[in-house]
Protein backbone atom coordinates (compact mmCIF):
# COMPACT_ATOMS: atom_id res chain seq x y z
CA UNK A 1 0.00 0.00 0.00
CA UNK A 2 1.44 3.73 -0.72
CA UNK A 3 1.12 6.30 1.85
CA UNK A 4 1.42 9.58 0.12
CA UNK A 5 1.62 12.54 2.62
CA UNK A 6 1.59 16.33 1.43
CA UNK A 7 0.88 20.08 2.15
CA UNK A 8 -1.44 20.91 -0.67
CA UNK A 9 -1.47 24.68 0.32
CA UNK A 10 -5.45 24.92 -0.60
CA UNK A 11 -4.59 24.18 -3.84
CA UNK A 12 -2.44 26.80 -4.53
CA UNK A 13 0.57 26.53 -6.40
CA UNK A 14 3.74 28.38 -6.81
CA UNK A 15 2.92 29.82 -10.14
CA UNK A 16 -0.26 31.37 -8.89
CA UNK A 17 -2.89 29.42 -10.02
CA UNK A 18 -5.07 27.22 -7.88
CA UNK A 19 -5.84 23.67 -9.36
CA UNK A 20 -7.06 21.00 -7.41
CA UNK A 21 -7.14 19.08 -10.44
CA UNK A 22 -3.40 19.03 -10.88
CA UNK A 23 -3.54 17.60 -7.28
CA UNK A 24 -5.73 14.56 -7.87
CA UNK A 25 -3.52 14.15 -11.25
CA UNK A 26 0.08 13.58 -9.07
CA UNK A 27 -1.72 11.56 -6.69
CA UNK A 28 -2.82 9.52 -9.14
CA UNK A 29 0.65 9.62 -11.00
CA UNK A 30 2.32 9.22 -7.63
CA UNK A 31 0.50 5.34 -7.84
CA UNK A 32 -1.09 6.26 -4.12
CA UNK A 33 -3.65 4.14 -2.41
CA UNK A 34 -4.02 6.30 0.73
CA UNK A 35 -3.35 10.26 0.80
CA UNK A 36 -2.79 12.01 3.83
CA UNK A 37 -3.52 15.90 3.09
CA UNK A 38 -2.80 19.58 5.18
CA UNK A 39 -3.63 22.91 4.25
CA UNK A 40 -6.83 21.57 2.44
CA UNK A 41 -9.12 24.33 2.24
CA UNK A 42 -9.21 27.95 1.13
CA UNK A 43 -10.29 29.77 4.46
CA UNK A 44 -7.33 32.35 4.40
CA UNK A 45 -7.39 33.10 0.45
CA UNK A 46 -11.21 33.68 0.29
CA UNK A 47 -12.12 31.48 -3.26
CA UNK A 48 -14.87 32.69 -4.57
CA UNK A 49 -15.64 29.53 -6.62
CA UNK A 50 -18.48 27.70 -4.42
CA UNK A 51 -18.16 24.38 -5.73
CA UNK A 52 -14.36 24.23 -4.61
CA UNK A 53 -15.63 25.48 -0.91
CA UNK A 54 -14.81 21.63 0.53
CA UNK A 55 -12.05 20.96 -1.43
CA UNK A 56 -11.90 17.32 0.10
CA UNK A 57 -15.38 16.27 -0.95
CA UNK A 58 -14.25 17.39 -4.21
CA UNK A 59 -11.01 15.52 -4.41
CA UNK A 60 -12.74 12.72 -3.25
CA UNK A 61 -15.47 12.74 -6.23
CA UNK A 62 -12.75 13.17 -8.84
CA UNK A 63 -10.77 10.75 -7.06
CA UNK A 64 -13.57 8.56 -6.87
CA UNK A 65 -11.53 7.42 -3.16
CA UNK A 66 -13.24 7.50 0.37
CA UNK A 67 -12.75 11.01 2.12
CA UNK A 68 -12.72 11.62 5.62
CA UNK A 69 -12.31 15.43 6.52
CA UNK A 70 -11.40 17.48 9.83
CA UNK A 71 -11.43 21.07 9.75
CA UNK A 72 -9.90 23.50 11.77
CA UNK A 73 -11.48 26.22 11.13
CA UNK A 74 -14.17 28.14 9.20
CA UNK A 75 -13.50 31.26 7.69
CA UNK A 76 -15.99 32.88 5.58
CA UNK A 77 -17.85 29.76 6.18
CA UNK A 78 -15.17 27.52 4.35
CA UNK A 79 -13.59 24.96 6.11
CA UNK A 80 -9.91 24.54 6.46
CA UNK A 81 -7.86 21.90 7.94
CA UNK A 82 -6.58 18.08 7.28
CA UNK A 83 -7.91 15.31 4.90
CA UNK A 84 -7.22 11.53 4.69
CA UNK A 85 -7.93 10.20 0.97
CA UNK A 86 -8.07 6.50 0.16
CA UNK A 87 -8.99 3.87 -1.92
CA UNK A 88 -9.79 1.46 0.76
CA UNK A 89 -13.35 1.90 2.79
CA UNK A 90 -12.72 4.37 5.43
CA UNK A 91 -14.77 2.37 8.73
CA UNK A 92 -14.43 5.50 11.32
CA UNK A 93 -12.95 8.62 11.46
CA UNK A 94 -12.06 11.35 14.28
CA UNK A 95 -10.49 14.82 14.29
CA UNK A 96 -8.77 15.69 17.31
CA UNK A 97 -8.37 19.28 18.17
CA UNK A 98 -4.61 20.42 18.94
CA UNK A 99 -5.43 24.09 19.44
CA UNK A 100 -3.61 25.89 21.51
CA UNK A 101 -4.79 29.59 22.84
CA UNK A 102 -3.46 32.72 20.85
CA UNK A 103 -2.93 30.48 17.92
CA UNK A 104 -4.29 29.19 14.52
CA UNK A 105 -6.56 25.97 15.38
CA UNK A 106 -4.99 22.96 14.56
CA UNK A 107 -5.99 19.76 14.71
CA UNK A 108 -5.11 15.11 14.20
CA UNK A 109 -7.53 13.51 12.02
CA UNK A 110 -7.74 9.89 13.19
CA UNK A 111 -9.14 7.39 9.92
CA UNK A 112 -9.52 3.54 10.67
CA UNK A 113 -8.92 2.06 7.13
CA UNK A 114 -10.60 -1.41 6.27
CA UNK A 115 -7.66 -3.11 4.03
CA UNK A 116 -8.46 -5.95 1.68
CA UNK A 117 -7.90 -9.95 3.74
CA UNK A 118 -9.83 -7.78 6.57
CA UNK A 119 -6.76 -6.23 7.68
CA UNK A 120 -7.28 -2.62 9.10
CA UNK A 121 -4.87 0.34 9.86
CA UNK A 122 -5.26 3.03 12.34
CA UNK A 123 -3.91 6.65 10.59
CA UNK A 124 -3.35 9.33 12.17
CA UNK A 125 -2.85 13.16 9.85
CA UNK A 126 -1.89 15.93 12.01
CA UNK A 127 -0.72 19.20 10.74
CA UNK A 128 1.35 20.88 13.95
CA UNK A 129 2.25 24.62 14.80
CA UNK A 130 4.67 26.87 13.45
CA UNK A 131 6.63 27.44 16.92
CA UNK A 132 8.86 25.35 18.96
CA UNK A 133 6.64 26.07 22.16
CA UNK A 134 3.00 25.40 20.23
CA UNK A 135 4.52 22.17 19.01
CA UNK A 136 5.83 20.46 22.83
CA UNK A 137 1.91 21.37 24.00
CA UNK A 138 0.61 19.33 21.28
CA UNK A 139 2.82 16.59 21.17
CA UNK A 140 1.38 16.49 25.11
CA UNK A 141 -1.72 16.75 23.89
CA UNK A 142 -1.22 13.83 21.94
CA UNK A 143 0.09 11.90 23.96
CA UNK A 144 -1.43 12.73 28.02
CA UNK A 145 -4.66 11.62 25.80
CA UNK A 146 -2.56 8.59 24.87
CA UNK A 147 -4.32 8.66 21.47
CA UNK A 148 -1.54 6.90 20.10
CA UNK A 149 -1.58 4.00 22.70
CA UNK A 150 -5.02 3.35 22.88
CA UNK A 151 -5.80 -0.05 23.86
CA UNK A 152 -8.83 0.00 20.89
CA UNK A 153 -6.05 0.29 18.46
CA UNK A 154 -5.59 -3.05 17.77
CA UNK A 155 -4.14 -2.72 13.96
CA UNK A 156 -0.89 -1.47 12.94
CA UNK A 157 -0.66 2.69 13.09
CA UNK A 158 1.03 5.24 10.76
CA UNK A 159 1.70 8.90 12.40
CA UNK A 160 1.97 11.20 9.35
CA UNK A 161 1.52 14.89 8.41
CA UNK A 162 3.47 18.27 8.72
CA UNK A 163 5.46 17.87 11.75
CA UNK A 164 7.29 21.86 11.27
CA UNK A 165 10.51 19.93 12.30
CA UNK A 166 14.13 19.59 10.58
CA UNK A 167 15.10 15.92 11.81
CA UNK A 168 18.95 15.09 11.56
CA UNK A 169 19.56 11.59 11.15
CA UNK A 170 22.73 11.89 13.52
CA UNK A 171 21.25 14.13 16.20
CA UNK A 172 17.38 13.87 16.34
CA UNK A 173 15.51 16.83 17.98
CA UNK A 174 14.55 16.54 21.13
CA UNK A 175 11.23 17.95 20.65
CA UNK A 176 10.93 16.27 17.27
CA UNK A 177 6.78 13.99 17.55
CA UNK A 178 8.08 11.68 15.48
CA UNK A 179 11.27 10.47 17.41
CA UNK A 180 8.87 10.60 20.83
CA UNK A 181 6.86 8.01 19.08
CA UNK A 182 9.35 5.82 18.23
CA UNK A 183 10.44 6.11 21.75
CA UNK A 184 6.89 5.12 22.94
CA UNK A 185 7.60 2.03 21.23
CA UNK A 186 7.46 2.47 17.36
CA UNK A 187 10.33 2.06 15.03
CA UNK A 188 12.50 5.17 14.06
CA UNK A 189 10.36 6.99 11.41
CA UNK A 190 11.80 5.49 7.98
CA UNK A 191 10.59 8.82 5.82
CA UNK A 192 10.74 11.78 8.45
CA UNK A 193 14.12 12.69 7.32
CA UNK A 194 13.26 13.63 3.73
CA UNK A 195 13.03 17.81 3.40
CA UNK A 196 9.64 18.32 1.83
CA UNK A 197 8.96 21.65 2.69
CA UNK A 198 10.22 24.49 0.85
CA UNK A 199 8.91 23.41 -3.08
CA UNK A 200 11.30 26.46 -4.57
CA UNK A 201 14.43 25.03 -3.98
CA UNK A 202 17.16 22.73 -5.76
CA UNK A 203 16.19 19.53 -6.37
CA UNK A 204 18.56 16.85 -4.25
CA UNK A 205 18.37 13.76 -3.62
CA UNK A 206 15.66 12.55 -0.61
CA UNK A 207 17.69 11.82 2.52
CA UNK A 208 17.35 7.74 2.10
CA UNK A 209 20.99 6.54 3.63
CA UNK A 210 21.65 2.97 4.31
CA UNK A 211 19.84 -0.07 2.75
CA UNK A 212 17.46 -0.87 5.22
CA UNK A 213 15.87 2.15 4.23
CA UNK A 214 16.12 1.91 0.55
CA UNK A 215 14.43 -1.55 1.16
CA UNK A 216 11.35 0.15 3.06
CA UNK A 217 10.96 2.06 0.11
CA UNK A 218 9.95 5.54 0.56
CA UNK A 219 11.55 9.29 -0.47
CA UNK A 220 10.11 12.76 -1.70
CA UNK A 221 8.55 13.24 -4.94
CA UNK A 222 11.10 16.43 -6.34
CA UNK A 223 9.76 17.03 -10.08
CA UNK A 224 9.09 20.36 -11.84
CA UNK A 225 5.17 19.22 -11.20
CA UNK A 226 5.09 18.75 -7.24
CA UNK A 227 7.56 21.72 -7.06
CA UNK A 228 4.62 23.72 -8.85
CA UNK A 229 1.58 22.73 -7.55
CA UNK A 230 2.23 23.52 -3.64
CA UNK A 231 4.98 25.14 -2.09
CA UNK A 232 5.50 21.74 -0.27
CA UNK A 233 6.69 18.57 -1.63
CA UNK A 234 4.70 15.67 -1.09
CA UNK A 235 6.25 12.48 0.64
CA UNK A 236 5.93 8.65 -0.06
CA UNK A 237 6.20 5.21 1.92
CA UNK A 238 4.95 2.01 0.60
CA UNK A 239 3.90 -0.18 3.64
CA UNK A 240 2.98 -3.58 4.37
CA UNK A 241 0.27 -3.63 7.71
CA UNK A 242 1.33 -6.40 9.45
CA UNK A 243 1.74 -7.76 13.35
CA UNK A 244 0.63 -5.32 16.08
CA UNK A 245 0.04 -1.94 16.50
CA UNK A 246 2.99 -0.42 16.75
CA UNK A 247 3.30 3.51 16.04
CA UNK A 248 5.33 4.40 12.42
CA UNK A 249 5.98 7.69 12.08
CA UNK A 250 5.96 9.47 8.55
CA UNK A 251 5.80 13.37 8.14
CA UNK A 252 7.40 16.61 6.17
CA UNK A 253 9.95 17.43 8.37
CA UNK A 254 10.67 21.11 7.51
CA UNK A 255 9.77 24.43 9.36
């Protein structure tokens, strides 16, 4: 199964034009089976086009994929905030706020996917704040709920999104969600360390070192297309749900 994950920035590319369409196209090009989506909406840009108000309905229906949606926020009474995508039934979904006072709302949408041989997978898409401080209250949020050691989750669980964090393989972050997670007894996130945000600059080459991780298969998709349509780059990991649930992180790392 691929996992993509990716800042669509409502839409709006870095040429100026907004085209969900193009969207839908690389997911589809991409070969996804499951997207995990931020910034989907158009609260702060004000699009006038009604039909594009819920921009994850719509993706869905050109998709033709299940949709589960949690906004954030309503502005100018359209919704803003973080979408899962996918081919597979979605059985139950939950958005879990992550606001914290004085700043933009912000919020983990929880999807339990039914997988084909009645397999299931718990995902979590969480889209986390812009400062150092607004990010360690979350991650508590996160986890003094213990969301992501619930005893109900009883299928494997993938952690993804925009985690606003710069992860160095040889010196992780303190702060960093996804290393706390693999400390709460995950594995080390396999695709955190690929730079996706920042669409503008040089292509390079994902940050996949060693073979274990060139064997889990997963990297950054850097083309003159992704680089155009958002002013993130969206992020891939092929997976195989199997054994427990154990917590595998997968996010932008980026500020």
């Amino acid at each position: 199964m691929r996992l993509v994950t990716w800042n669509i920035h409502g839409g709006l590319g870095r040429d100026g034009r907004r085209d969900l369409g193009r969207i839908a196209a690389l997911l589809e090009d991409m070969r996804s089976d499951v997207a995990a989506l931020q910034e989907v909406g158009d609260a702060h840009r004000g699009n006038v086009e009604t039909e594009l108000a819920d921009q994850a309905s719509w993706l869905g229906r050109r998709l033709g994929w299940f949709v589960a949606y949690g906004p954030n926020l309503v502005l100018r009474g359209q919704p803003y905030g973080n979408a899962v995508l996918s081919r597979f039934p979605i059985a139950h979904a939950h958005n879990y706020d992550l606001s914290v006072p004085a700043r933009e709302p912000r919020g983990c949408l929880r999807a339990d996917l039914s997988l084909p041989g009645g397999r299931s997978l718990h995902l979590f898409d969480l889209h986390l704040g812009l400062s150092g401080g607004e990010r360690r209250k979350q991650a508590a949020m996160l986890f003094s709920a213990d969301l992501l050691r619930d005893t109900a989750l009883a299928a494997p669980l993938v952690l993804c999104g925009d985690f606003k964090h710069v992860v160095a393989p040889s010196r992780p972050h303190p702060e960093a969600l996804a290393h706390r997670t693999a400390r709460r007894g995950g594995r080390l996130p396999l695709a955190a360390r690929n730079l996706s945000f920042g669409a503008s600059a040089p292509p390079a080459r994902p940050g996949l070192r060693g073979r274990r991780r060139r064997r889990a298969g997963c990297g950054v998709v850097n083309d003159p297309r992704t680089r155009a349509a958002s002013d993130h780059l969206p992020l891939w990991v092929d997976l195989e749900p199997r054994g427990s649930a154990q917590p595998l992180a997968v996010g932008k790392a980026g500020a």
